[in-house]
PDB file of N, CA and C in Angstrom:
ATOM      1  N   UNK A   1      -2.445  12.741  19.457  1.00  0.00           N
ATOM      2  CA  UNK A   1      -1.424  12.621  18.425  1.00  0.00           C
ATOM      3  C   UNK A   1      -2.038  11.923  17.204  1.00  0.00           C
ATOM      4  N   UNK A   2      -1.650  12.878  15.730  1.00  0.00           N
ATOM      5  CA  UNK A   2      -2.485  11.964  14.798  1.00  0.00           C
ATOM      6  C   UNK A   2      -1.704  10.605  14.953  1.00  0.00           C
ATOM      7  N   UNK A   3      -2.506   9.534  14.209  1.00  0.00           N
ATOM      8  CA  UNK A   3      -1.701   8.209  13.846  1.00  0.00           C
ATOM      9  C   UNK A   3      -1.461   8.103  12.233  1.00  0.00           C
ATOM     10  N   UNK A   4      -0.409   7.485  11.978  1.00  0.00           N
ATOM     11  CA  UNK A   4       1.181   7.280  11.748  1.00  0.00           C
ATOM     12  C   UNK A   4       0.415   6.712   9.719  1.00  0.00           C
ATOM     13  N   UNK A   5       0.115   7.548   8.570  1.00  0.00           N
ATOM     14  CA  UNK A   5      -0.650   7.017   7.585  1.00  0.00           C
ATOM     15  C   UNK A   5       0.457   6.616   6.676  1.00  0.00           C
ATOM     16  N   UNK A   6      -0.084   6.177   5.281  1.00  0.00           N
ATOM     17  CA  UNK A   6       0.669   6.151   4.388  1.00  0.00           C
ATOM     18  C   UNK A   6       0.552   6.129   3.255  1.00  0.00           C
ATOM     19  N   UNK A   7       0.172   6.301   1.934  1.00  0.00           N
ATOM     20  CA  UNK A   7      -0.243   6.263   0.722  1.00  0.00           C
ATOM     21  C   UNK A   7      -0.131   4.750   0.193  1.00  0.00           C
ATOM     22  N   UNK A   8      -1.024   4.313  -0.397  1.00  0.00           N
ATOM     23  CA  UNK A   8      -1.155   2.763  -1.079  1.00  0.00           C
ATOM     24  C   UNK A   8       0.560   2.269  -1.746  1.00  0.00           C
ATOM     25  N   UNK A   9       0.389   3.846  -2.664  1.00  0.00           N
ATOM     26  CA  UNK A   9       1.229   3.756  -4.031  1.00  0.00           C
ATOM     27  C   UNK A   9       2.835   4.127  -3.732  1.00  0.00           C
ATOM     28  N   UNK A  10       2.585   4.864  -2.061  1.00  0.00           N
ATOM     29  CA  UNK A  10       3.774   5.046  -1.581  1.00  0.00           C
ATOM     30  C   UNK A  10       4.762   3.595  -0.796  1.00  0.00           C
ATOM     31  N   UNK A  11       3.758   2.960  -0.099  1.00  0.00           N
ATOM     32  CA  UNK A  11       3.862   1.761   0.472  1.00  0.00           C
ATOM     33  C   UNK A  11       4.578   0.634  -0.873  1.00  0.00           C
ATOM     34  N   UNK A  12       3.945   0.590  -1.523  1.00  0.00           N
ATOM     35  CA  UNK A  12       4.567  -0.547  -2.891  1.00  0.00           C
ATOM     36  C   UNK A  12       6.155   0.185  -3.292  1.00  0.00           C
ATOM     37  N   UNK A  13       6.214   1.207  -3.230  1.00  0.00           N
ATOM     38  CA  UNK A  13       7.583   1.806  -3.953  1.00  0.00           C
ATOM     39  C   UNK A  13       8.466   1.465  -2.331  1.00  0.00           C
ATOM     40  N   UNK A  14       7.998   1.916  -1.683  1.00  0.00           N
ATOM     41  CA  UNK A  14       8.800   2.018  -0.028  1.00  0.00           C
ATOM     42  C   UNK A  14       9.408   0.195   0.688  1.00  0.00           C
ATOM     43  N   UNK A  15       8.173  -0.756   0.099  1.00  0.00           N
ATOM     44  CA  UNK A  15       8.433  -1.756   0.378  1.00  0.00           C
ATOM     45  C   UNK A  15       9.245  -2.537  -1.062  1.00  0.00           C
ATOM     46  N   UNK A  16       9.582  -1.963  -2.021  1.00  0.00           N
ATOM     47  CA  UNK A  16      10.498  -2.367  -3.396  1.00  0.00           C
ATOM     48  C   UNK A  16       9.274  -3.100  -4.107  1.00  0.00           C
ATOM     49  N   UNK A  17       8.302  -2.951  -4.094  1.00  0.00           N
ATOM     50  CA  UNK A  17       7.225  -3.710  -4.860  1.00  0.00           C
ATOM     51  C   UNK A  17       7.040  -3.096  -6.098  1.00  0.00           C
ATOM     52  N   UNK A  18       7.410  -2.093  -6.623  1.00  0.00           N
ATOM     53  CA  UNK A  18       7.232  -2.020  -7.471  1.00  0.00           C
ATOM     54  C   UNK A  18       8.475  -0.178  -7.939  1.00  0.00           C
ATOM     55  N   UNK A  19       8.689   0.077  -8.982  1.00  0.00           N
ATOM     56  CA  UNK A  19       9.972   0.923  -8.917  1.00  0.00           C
ATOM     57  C   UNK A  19       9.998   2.561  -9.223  1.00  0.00           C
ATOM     58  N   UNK A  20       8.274   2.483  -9.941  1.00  0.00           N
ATOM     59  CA  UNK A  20       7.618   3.826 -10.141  1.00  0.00           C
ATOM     60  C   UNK A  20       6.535   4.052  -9.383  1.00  0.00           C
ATOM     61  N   UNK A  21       6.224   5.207  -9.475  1.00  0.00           N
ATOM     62  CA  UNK A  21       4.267   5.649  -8.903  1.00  0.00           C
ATOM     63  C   UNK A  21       3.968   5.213 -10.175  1.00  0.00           C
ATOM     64  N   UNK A  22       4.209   5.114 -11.218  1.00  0.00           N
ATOM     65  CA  UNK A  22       3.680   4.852 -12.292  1.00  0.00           C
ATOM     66  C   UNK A  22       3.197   3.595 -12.259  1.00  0.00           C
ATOM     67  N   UNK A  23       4.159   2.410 -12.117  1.00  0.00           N
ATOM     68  CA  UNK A  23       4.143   0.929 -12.213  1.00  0.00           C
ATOM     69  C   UNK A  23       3.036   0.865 -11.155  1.00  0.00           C
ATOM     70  N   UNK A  24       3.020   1.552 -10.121  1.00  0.00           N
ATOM     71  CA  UNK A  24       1.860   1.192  -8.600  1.00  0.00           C
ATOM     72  C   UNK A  24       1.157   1.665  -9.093  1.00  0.00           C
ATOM     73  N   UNK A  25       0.665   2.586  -9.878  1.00  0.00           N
ATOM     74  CA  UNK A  25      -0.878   3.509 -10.487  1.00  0.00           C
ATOM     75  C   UNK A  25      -1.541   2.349 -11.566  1.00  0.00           C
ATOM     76  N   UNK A  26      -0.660   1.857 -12.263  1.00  0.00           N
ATOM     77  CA  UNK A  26      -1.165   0.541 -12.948  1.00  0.00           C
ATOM     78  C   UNK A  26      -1.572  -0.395 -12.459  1.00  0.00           C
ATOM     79  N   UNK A  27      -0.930  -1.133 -11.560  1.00  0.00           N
ATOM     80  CA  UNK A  27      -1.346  -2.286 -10.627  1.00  0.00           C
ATOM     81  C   UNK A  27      -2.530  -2.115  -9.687  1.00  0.00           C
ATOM     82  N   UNK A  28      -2.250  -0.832  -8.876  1.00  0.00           N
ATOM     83  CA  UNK A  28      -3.958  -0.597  -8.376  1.00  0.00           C
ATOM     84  C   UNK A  28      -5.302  -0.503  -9.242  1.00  0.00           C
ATOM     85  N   UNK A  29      -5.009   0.528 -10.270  1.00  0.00           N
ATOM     86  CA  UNK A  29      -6.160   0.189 -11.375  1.00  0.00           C
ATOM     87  C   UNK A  29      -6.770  -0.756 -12.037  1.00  0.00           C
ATOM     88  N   UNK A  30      -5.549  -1.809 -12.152  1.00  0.00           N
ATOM     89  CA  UNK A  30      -6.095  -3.141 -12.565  1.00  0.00           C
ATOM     90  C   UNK A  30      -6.410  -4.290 -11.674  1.00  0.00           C
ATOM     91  N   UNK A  31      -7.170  -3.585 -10.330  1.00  0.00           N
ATOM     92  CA  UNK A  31      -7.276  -4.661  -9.278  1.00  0.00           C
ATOM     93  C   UNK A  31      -6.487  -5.614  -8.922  1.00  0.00           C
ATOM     94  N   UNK A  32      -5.056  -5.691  -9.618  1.00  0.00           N
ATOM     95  CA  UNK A  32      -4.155  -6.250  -8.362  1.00  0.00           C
ATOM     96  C   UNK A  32      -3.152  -6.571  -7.097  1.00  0.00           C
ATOM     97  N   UNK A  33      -3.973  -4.780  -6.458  1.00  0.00           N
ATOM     98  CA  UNK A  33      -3.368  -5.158  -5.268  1.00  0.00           C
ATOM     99  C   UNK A  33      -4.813  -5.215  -4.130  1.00  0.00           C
ATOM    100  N   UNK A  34      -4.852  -5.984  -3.056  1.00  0.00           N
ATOM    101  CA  UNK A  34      -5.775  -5.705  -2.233  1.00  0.00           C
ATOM    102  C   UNK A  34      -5.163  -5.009  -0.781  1.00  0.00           C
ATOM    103  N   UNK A  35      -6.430  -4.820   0.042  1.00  0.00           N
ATOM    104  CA  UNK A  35      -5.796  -4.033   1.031  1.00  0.00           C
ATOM    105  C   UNK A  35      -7.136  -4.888   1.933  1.00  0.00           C
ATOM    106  N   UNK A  36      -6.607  -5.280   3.175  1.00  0.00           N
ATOM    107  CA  UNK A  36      -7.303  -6.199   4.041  1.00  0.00           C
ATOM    108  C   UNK A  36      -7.748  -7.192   2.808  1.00  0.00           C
ATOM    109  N   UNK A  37      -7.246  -7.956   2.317  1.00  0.00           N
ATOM    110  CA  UNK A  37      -8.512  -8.897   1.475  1.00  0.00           C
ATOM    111  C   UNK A  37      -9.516  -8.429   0.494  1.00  0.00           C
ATOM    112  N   UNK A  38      -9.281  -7.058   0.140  1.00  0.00           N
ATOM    113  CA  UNK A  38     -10.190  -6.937  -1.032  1.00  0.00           C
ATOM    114  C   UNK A  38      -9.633  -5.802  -1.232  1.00  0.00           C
ATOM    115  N   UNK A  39      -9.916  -6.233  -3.107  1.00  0.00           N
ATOM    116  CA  UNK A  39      -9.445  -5.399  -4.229  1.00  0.00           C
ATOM    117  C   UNK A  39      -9.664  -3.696  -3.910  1.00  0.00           C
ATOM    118  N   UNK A  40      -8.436  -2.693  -3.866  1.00  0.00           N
ATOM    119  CA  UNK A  40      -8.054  -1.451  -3.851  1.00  0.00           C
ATOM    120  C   UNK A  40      -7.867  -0.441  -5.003  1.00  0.00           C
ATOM    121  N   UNK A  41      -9.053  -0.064  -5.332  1.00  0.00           N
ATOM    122  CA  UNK A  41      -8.413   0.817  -6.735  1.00  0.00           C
ATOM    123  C   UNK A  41      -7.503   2.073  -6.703  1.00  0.00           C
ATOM    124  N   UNK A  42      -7.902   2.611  -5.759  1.00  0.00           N
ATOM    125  CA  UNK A  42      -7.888   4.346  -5.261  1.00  0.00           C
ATOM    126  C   UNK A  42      -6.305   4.326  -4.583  1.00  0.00           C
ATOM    127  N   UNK A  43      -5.098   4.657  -5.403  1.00  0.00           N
ATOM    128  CA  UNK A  43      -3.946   4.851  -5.153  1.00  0.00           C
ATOM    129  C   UNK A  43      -3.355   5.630  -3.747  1.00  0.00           C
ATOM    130  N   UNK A  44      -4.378   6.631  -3.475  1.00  0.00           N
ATOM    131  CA  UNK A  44      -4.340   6.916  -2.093  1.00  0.00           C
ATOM    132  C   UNK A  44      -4.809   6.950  -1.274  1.00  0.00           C
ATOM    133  N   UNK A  45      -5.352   5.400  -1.427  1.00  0.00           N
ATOM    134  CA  UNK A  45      -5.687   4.976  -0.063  1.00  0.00           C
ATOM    135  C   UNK A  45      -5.247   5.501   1.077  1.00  0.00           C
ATOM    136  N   UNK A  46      -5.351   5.833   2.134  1.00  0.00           N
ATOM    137  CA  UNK A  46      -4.451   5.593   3.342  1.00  0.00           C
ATOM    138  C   UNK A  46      -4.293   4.774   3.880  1.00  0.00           C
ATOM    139  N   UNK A  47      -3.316   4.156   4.339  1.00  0.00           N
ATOM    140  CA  UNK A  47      -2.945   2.627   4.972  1.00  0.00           C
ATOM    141  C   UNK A  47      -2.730   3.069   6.906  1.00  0.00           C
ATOM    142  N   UNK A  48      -2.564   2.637   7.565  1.00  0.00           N
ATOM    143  CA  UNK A  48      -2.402   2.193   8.577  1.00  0.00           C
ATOM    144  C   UNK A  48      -1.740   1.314   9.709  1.00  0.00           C
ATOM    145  N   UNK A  49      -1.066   1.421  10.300  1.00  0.00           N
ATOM    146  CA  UNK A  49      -0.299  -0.278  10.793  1.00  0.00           C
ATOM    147  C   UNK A  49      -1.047  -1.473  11.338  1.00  0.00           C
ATOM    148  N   UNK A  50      -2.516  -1.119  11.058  1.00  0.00           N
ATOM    149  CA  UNK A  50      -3.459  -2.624  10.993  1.00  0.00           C
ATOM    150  C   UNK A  50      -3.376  -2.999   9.688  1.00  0.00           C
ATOM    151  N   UNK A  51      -3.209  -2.205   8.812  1.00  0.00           N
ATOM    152  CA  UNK A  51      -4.270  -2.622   7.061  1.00  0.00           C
ATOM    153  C   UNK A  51      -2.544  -3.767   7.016  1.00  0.00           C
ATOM    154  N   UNK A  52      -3.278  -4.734   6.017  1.00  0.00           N
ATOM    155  CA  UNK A  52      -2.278  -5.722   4.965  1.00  0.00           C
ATOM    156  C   UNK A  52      -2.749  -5.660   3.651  1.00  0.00           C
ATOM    157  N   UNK A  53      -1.685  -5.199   2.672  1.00  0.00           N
ATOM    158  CA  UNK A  53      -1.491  -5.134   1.766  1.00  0.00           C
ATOM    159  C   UNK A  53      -1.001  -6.147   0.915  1.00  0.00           C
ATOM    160  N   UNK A  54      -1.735  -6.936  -0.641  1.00  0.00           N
ATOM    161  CA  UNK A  54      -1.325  -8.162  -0.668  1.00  0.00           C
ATOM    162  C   UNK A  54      -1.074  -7.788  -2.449  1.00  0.00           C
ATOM    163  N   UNK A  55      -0.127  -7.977  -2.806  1.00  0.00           N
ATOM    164  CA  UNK A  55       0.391  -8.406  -3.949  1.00  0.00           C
ATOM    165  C   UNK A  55       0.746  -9.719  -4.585  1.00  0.00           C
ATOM    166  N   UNK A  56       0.586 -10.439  -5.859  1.00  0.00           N
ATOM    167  CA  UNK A  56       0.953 -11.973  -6.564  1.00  0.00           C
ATOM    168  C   UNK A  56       0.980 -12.570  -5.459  1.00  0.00           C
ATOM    169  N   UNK A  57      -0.003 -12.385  -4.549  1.00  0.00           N
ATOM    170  CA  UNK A  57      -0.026 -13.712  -4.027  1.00  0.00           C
ATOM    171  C   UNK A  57       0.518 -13.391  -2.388  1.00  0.00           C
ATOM    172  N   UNK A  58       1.431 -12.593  -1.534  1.00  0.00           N
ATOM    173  CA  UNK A  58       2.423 -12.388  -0.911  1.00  0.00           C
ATOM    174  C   UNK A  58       1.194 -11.436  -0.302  1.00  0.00           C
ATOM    175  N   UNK A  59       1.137 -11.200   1.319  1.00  0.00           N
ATOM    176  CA  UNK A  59       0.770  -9.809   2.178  1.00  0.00           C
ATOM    177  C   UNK A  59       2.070  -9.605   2.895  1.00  0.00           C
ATOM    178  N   UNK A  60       1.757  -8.323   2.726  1.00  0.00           N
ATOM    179  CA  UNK A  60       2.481  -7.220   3.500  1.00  0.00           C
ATOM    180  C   UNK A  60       2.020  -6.917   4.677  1.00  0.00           C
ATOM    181  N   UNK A  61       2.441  -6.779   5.765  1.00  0.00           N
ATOM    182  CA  UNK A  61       1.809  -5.993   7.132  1.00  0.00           C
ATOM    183  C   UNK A  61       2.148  -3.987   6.682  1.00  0.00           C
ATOM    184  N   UNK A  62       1.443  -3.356   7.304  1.00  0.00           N
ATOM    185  CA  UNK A  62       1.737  -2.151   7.197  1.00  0.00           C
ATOM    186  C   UNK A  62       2.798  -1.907   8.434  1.00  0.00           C
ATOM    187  N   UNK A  63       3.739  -1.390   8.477  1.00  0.00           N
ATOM    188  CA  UNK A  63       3.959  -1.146   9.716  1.00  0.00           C
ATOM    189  C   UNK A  63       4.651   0.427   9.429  1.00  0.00           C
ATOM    190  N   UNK A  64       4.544   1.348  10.873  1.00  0.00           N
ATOM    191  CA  UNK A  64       4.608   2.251  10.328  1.00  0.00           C
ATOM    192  C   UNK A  64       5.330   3.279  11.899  1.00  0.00           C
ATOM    193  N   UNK A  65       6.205   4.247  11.526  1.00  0.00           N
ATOM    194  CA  UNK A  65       7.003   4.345  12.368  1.00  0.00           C
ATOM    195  C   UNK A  65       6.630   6.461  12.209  1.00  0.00           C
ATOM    196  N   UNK A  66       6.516   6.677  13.481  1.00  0.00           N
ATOM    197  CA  UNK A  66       6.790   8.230  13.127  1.00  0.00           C
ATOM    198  C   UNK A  66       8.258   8.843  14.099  1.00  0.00           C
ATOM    199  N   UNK A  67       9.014   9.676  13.155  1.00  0.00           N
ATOM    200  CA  UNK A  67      10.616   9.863  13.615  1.00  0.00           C
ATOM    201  C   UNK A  67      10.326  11.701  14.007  1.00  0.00           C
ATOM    202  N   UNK A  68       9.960  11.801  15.209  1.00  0.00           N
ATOM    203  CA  UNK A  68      10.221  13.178  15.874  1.00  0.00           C
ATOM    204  C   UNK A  68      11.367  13.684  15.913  1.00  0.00           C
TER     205      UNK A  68
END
């Protein structure tokens, strides 16, 4: 079974971090979001339910659910 991904830029809108792909396409470009502890440029990333995602300061856990 694949495991369960998620887009960087999708994750920030999904978790209310931010209110566009637009606003998240900015913030990744300007190195401030990281993913495990270091700076993420590439908006589609794929995330994982190990990776943490950290914004102003605050991490996120990924967590991630698939609905059959």
């Amino acid at each position: 079974m694949a495991e369960a991904t998620i887009k960087l830029d999708q994750f920030l809108k999904l978790q209310g971090l931010v209110q566009t792909g637009g606003e998240a396409k900015l913030l990744i470009q300007a190195g401030e979001v990281l993913v495990n502890g270091e700076i993420e440029t590439r908006r589609g990333r794929k995330l994982v339910p190990t990776d943490e995602v950290t914004l102003d300061g605050y991490t996120y856990p990924v967590e991630l659910t698939i609905n059959n």
